[in-house]
PDB file of N, CA and C in Angstrom:
ATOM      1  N   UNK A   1     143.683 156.044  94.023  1.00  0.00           N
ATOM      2  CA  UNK A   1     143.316 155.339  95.240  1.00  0.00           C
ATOM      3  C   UNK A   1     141.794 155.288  95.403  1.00  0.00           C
ATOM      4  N   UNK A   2     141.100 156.287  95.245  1.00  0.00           N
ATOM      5  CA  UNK A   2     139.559 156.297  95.408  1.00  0.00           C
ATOM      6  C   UNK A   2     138.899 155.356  94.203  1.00  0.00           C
ATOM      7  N   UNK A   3     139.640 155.473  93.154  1.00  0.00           N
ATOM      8  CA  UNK A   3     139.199 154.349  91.898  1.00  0.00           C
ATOM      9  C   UNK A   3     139.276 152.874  92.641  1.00  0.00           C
ATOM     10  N   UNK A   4     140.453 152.973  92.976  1.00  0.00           N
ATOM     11  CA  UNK A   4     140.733 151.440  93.528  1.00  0.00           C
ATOM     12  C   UNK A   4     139.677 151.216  94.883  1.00  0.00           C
ATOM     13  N   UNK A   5     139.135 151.997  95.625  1.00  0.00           N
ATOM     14  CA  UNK A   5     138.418 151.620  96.802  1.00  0.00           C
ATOM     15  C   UNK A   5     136.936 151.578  95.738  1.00  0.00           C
ATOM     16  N   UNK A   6     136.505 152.409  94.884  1.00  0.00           N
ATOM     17  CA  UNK A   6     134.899 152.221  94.342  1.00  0.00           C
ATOM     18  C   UNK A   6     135.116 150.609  93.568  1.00  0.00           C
ATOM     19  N   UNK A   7     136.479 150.116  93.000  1.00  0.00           N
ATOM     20  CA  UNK A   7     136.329 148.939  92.378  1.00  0.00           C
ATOM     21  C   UNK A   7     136.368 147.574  93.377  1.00  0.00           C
ATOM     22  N   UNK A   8     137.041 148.496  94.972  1.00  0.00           N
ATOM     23  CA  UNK A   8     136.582 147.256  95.719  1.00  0.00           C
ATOM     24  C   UNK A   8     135.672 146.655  96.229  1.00  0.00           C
ATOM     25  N   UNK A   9     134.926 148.433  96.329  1.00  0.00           N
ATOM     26  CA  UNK A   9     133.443 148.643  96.741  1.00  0.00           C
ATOM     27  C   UNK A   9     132.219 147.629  96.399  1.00  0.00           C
ATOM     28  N   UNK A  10     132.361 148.091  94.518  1.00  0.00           N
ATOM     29  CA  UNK A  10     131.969 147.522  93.744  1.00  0.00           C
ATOM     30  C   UNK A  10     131.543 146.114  93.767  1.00  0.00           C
ATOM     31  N   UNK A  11     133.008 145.187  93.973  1.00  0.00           N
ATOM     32  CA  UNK A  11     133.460 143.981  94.006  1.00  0.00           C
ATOM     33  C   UNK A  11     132.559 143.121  95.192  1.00  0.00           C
ATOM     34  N   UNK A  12     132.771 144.121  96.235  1.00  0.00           N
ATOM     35  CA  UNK A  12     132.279 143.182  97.277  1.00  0.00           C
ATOM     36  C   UNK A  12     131.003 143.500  97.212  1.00  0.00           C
ATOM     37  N   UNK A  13     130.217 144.384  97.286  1.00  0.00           N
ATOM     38  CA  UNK A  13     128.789 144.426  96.717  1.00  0.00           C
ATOM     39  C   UNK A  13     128.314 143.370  95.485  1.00  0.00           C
ATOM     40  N   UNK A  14     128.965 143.023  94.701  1.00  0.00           N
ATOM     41  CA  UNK A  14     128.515 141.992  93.985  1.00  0.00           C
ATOM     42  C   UNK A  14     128.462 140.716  94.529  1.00  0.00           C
ATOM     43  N   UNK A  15     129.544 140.224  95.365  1.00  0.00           N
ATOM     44  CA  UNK A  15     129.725 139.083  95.495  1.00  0.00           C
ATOM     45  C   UNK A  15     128.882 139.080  97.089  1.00  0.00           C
ATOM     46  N   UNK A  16     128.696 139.990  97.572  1.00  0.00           N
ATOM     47  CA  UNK A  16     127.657 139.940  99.139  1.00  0.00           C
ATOM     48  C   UNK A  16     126.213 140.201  98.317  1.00  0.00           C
ATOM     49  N   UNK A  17     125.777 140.496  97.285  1.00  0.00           N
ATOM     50  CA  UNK A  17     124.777 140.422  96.811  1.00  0.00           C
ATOM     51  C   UNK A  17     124.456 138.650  95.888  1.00  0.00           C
ATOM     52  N   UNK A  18     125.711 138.075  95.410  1.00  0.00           N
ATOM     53  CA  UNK A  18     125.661 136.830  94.977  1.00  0.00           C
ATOM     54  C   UNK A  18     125.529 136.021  96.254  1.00  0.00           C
ATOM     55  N   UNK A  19     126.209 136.142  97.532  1.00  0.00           N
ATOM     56  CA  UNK A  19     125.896 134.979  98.642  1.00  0.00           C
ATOM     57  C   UNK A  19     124.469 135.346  98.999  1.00  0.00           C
ATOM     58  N   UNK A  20     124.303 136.169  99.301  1.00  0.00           N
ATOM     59  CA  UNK A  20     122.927 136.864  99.461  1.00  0.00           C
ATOM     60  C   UNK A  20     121.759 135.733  98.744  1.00  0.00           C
ATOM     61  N   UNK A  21     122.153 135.959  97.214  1.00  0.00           N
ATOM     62  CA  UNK A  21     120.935 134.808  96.599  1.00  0.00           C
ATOM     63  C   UNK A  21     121.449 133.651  96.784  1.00  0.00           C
ATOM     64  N   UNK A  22     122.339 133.383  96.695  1.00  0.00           N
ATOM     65  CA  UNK A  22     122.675 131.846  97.191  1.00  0.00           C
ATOM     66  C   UNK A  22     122.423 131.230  98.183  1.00  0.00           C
ATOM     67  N   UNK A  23     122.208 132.153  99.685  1.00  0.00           N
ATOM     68  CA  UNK A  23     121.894 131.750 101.053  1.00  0.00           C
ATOM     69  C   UNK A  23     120.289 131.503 100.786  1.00  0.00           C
ATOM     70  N   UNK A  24     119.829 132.653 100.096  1.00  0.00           N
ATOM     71  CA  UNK A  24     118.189 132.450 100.090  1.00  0.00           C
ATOM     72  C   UNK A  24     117.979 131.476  99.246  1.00  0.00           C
ATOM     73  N   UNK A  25     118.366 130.687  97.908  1.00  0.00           N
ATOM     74  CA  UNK A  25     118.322 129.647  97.262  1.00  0.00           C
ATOM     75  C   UNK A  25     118.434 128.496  98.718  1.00  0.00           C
ATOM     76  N   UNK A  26     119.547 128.463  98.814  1.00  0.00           N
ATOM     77  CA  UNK A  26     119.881 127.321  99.999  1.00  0.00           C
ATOM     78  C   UNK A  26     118.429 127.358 101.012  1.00  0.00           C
ATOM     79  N   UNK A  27     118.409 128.320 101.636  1.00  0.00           N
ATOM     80  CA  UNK A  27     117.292 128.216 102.643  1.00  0.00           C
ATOM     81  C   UNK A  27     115.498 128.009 101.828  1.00  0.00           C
ATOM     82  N   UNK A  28     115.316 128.217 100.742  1.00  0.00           N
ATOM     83  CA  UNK A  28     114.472 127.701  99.758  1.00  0.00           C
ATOM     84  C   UNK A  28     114.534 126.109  99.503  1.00  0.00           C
ATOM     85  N   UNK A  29     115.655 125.484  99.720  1.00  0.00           N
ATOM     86  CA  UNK A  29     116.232 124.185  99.845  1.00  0.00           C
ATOM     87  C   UNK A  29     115.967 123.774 101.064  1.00  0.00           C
ATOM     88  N   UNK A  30     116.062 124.173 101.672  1.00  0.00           N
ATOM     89  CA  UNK A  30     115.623 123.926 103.054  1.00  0.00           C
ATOM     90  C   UNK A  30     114.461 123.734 103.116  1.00  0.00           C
ATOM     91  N   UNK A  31     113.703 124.408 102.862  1.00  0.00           N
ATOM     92  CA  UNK A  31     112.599 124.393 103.309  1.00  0.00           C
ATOM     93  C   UNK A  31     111.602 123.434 103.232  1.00  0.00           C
ATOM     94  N   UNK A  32     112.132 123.560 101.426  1.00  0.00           N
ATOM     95  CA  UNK A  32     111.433 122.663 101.032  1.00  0.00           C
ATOM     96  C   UNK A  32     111.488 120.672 101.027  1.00  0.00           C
ATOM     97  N   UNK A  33     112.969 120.617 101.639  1.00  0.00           N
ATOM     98  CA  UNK A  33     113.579 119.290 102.162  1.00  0.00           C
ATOM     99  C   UNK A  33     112.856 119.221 103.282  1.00  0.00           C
ATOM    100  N   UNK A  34     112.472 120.287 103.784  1.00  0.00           N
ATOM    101  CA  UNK A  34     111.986 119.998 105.618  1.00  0.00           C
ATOM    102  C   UNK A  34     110.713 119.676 105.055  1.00  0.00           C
ATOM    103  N   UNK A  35     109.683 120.378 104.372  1.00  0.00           N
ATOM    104  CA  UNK A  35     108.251 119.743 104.313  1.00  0.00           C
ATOM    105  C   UNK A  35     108.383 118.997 103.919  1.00  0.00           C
ATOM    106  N   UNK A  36     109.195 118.119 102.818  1.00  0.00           N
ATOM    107  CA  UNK A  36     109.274 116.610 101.603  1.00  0.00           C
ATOM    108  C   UNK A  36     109.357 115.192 103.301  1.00  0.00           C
ATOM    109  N   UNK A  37     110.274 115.312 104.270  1.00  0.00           N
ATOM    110  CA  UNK A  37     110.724 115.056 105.473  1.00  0.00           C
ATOM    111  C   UNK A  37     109.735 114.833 106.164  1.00  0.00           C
ATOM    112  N   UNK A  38     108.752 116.127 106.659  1.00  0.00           N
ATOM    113  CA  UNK A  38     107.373 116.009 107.089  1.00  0.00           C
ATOM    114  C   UNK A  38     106.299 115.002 106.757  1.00  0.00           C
ATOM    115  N   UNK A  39     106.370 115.111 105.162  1.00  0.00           N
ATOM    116  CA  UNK A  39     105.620 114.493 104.397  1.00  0.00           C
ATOM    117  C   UNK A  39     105.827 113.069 104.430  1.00  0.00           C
ATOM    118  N   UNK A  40     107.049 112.607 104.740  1.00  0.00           N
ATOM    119  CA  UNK A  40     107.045 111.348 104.386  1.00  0.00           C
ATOM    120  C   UNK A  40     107.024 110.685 105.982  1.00  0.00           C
ATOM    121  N   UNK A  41     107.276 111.261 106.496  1.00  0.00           N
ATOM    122  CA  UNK A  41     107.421 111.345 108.020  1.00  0.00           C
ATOM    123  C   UNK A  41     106.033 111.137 108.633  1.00  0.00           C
ATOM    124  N   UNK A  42     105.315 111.634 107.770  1.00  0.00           N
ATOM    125  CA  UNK A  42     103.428 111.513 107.720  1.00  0.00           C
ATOM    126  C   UNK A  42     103.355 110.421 107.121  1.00  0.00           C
ATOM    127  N   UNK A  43     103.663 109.954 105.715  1.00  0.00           N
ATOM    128  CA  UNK A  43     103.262 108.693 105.514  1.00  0.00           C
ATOM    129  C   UNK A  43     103.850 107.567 106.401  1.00  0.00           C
ATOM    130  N   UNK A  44     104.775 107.919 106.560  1.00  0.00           N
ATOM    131  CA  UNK A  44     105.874 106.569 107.539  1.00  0.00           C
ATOM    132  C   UNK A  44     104.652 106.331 108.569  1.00  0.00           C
ATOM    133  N   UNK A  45     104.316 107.306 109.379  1.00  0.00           N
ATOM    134  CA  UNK A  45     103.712 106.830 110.811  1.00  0.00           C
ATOM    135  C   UNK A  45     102.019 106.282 110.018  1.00  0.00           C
ATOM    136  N   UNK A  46     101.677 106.418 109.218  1.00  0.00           N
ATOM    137  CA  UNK A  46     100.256 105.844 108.685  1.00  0.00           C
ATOM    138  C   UNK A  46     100.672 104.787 107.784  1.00  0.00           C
ATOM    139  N   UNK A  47     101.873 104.581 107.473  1.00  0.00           N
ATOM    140  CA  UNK A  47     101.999 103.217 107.061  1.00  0.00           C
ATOM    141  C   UNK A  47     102.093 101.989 108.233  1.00  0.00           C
ATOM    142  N   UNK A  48     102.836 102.960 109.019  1.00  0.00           N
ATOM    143  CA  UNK A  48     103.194 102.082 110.710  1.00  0.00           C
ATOM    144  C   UNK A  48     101.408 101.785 111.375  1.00  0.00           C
ATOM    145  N   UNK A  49     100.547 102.328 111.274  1.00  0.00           N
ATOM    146  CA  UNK A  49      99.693 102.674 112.011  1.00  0.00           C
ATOM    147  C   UNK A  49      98.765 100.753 111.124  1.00  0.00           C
ATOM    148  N   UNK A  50      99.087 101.524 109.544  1.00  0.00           N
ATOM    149  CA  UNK A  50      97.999 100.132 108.781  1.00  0.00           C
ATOM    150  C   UNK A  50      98.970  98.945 108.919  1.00  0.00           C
ATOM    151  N   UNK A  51      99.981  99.059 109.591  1.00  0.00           N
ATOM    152  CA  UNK A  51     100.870  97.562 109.508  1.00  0.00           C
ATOM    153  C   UNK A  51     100.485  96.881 111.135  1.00  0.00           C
ATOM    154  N   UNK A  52     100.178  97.925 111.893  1.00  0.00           N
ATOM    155  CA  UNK A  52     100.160  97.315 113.011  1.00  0.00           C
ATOM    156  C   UNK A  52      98.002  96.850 112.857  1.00  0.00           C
ATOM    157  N   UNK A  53      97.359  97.545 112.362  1.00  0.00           N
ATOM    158  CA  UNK A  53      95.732  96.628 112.330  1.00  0.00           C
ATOM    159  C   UNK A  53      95.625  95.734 111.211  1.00  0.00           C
ATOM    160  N   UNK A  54      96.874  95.555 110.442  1.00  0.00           N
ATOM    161  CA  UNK A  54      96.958  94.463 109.773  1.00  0.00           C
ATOM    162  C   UNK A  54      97.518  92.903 110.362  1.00  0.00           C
ATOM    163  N   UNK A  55      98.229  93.568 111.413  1.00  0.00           N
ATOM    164  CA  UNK A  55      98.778  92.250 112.337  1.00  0.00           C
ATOM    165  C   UNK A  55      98.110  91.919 113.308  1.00  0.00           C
ATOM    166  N   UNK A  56      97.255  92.253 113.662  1.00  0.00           N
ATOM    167  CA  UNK A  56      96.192  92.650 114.272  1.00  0.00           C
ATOM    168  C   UNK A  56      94.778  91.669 113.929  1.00  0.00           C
ATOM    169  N   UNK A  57      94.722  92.145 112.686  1.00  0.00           N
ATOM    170  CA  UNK A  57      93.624  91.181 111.884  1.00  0.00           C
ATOM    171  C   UNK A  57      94.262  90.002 111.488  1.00  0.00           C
ATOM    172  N   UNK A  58      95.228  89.831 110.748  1.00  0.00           N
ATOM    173  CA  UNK A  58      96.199  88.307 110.692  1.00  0.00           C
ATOM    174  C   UNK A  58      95.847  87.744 112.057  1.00  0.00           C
ATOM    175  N   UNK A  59      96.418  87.899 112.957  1.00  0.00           N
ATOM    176  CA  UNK A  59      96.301  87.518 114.529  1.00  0.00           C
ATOM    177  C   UNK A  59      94.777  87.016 114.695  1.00  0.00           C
ATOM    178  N   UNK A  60      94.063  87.544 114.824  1.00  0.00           N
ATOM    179  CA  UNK A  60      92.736  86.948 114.782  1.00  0.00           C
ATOM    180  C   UNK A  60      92.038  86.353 113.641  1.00  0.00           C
ATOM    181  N   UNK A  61      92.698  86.181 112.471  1.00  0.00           N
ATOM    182  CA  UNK A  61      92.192  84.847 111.419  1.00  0.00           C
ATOM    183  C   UNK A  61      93.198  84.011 111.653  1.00  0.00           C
ATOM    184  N   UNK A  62      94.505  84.088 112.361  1.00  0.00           N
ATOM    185  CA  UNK A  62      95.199  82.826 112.894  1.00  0.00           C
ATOM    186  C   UNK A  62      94.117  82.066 113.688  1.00  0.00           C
ATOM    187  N   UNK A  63      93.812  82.717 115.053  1.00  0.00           N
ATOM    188  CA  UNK A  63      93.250  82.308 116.188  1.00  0.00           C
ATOM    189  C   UNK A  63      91.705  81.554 115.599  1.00  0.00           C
ATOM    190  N   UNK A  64      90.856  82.360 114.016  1.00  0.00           N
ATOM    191  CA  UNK A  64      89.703  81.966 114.007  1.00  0.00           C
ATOM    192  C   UNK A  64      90.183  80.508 113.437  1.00  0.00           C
ATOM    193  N   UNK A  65      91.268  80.828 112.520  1.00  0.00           N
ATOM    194  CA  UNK A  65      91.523  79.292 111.781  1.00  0.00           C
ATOM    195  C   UNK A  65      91.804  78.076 112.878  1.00  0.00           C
ATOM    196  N   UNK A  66      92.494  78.529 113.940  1.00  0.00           N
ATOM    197  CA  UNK A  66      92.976  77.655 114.931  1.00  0.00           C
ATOM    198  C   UNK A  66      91.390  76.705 115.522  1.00  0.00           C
ATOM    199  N   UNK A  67      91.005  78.112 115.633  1.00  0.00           N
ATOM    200  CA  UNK A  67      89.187  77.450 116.220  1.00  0.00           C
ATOM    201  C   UNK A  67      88.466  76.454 115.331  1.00  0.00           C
ATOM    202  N   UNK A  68      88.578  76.924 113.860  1.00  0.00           N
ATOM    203  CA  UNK A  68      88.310  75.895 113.176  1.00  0.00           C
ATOM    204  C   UNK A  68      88.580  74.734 112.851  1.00  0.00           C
ATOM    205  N   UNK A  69      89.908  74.760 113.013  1.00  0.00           N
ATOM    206  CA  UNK A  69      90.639  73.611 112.907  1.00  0.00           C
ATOM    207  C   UNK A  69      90.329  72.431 114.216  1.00  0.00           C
ATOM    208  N   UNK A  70      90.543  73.077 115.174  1.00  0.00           N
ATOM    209  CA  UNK A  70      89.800  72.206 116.286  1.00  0.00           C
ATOM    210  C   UNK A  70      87.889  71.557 116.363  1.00  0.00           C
ATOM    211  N   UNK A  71      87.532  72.229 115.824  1.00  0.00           N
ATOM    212  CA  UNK A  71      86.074  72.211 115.319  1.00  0.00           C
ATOM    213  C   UNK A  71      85.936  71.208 114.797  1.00  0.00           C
ATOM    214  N   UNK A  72      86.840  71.245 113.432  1.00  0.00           N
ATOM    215  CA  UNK A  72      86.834  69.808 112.408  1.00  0.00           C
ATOM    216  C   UNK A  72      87.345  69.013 112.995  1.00  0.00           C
ATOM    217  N   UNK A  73      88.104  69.193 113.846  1.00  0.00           N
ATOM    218  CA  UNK A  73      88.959  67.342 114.459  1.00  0.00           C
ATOM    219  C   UNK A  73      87.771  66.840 115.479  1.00  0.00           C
ATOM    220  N   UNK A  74      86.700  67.808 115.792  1.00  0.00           N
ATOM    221  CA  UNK A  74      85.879  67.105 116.876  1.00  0.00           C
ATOM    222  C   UNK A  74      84.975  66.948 116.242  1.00  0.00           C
ATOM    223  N   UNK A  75      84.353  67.183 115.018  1.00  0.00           N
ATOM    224  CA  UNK A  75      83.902  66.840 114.749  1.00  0.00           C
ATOM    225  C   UNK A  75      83.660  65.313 113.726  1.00  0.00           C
ATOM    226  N   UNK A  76      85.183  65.688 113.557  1.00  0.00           N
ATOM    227  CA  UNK A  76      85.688  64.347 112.342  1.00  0.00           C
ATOM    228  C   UNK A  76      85.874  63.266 113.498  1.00  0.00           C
ATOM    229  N   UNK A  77      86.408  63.306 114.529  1.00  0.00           N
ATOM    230  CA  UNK A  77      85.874  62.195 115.781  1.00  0.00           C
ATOM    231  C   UNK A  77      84.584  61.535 115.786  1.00  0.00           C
ATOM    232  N   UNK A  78      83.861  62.853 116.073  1.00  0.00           N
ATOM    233  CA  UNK A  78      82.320  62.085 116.219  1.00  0.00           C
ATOM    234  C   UNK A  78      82.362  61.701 115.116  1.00  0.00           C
ATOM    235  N   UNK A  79      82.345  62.039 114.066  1.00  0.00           N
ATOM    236  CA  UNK A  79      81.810  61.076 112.790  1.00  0.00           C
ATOM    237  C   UNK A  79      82.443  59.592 112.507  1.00  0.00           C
ATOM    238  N   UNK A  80      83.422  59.797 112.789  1.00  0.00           N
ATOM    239  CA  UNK A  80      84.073  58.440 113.474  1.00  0.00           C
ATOM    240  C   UNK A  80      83.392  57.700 114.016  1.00  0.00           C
ATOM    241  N   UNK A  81      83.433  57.981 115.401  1.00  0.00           N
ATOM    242  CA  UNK A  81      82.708  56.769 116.626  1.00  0.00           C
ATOM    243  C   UNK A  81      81.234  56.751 115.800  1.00  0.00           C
ATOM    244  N   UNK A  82      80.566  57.399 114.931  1.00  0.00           N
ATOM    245  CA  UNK A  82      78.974  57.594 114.639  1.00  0.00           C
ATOM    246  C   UNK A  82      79.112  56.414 113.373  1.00  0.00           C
ATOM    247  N   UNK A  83      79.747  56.871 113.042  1.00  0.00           N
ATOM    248  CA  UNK A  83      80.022  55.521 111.427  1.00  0.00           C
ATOM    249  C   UNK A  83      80.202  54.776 112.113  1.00  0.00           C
ATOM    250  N   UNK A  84      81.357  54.461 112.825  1.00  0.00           N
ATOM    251  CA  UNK A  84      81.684  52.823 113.344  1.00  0.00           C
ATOM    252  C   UNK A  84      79.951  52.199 114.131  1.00  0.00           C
ATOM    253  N   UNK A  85      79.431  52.903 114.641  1.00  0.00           N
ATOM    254  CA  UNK A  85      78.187  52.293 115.155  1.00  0.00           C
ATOM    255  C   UNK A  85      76.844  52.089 114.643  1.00  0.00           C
ATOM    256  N   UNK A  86      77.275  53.355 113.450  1.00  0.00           N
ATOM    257  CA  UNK A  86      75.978  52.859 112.976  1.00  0.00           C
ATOM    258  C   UNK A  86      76.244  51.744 111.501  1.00  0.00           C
ATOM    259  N   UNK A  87      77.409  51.384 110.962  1.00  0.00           N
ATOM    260  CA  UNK A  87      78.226  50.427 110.788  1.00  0.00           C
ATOM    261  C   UNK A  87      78.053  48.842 111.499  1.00  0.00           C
ATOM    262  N   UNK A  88      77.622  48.995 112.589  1.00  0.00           N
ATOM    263  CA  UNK A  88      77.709  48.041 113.642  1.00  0.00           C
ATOM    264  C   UNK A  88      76.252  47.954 114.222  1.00  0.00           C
ATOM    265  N   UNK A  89      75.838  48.915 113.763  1.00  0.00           N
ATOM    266  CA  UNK A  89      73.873  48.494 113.980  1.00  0.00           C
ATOM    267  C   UNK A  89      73.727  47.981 112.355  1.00  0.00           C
ATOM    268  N   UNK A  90      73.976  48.263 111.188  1.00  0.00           N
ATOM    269  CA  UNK A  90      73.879  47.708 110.446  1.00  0.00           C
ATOM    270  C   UNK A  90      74.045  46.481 109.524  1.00  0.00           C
ATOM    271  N   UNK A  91      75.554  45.882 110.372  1.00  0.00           N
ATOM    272  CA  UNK A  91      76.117  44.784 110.465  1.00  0.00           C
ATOM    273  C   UNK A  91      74.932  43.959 110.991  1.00  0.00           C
ATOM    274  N   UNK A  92      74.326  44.372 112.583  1.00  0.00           N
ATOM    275  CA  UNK A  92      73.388  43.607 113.202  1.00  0.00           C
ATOM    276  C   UNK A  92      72.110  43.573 112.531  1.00  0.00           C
ATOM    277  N   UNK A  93      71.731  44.310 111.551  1.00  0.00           N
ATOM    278  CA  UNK A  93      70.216  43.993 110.991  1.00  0.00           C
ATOM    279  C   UNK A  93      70.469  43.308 109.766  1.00  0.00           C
ATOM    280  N   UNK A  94      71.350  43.314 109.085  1.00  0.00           N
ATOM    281  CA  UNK A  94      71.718  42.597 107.628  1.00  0.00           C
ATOM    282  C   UNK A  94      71.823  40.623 108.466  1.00  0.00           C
ATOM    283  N   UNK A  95      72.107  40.295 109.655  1.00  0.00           N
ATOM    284  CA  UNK A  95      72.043  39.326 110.139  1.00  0.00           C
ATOM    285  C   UNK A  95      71.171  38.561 110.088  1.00  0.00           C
TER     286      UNK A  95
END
């Protein structure tokens, strides 16, 4: 009987010494999933951060192009009415 209790003894000392490293493996797993998590969790919000002053800057070369674009139509006007007249002063001196 005392044989049989040191081989149970035994038994469970091995296998509470095997969960033992297995819990600390696992929580080594852990840990290191939680900083990888952190880490990317860090890049996520600084990727978020350069997506939003990138829309940001898009947004205002929309608005500069918009300005330009209006620029050239007033100006391609005047050059208009300016040709047609001076077109039409030139018509009058070739007379």
């Amino acid at each position: 009987e005392l044989a049989d209790e040191t081989t149970e003894k035994a038994y469970c000392d091995e296998q509470m010494a095997k969960t033992e490293a297995k819990k600390s493996e696992l929580e080594d797993d852990i840990a290191k999933m939680t900083a990888k998590i952190d880490q990317e969790a860090s890049k996520s919000a600084t990727l978020k951060e350069e997506v939003k002053v990138l829309q940001e800057e898009l947004a205002a070369l929309a608005k500069e192009q918009a300005e330009m674009d209006k620029i050239r139509i007033e100006t391609h006007e005047a050059y208009v009415v300016a040709k047609k007249d001076l077109e039409l002063g030139l018509s009058g001196v070739r007379k």
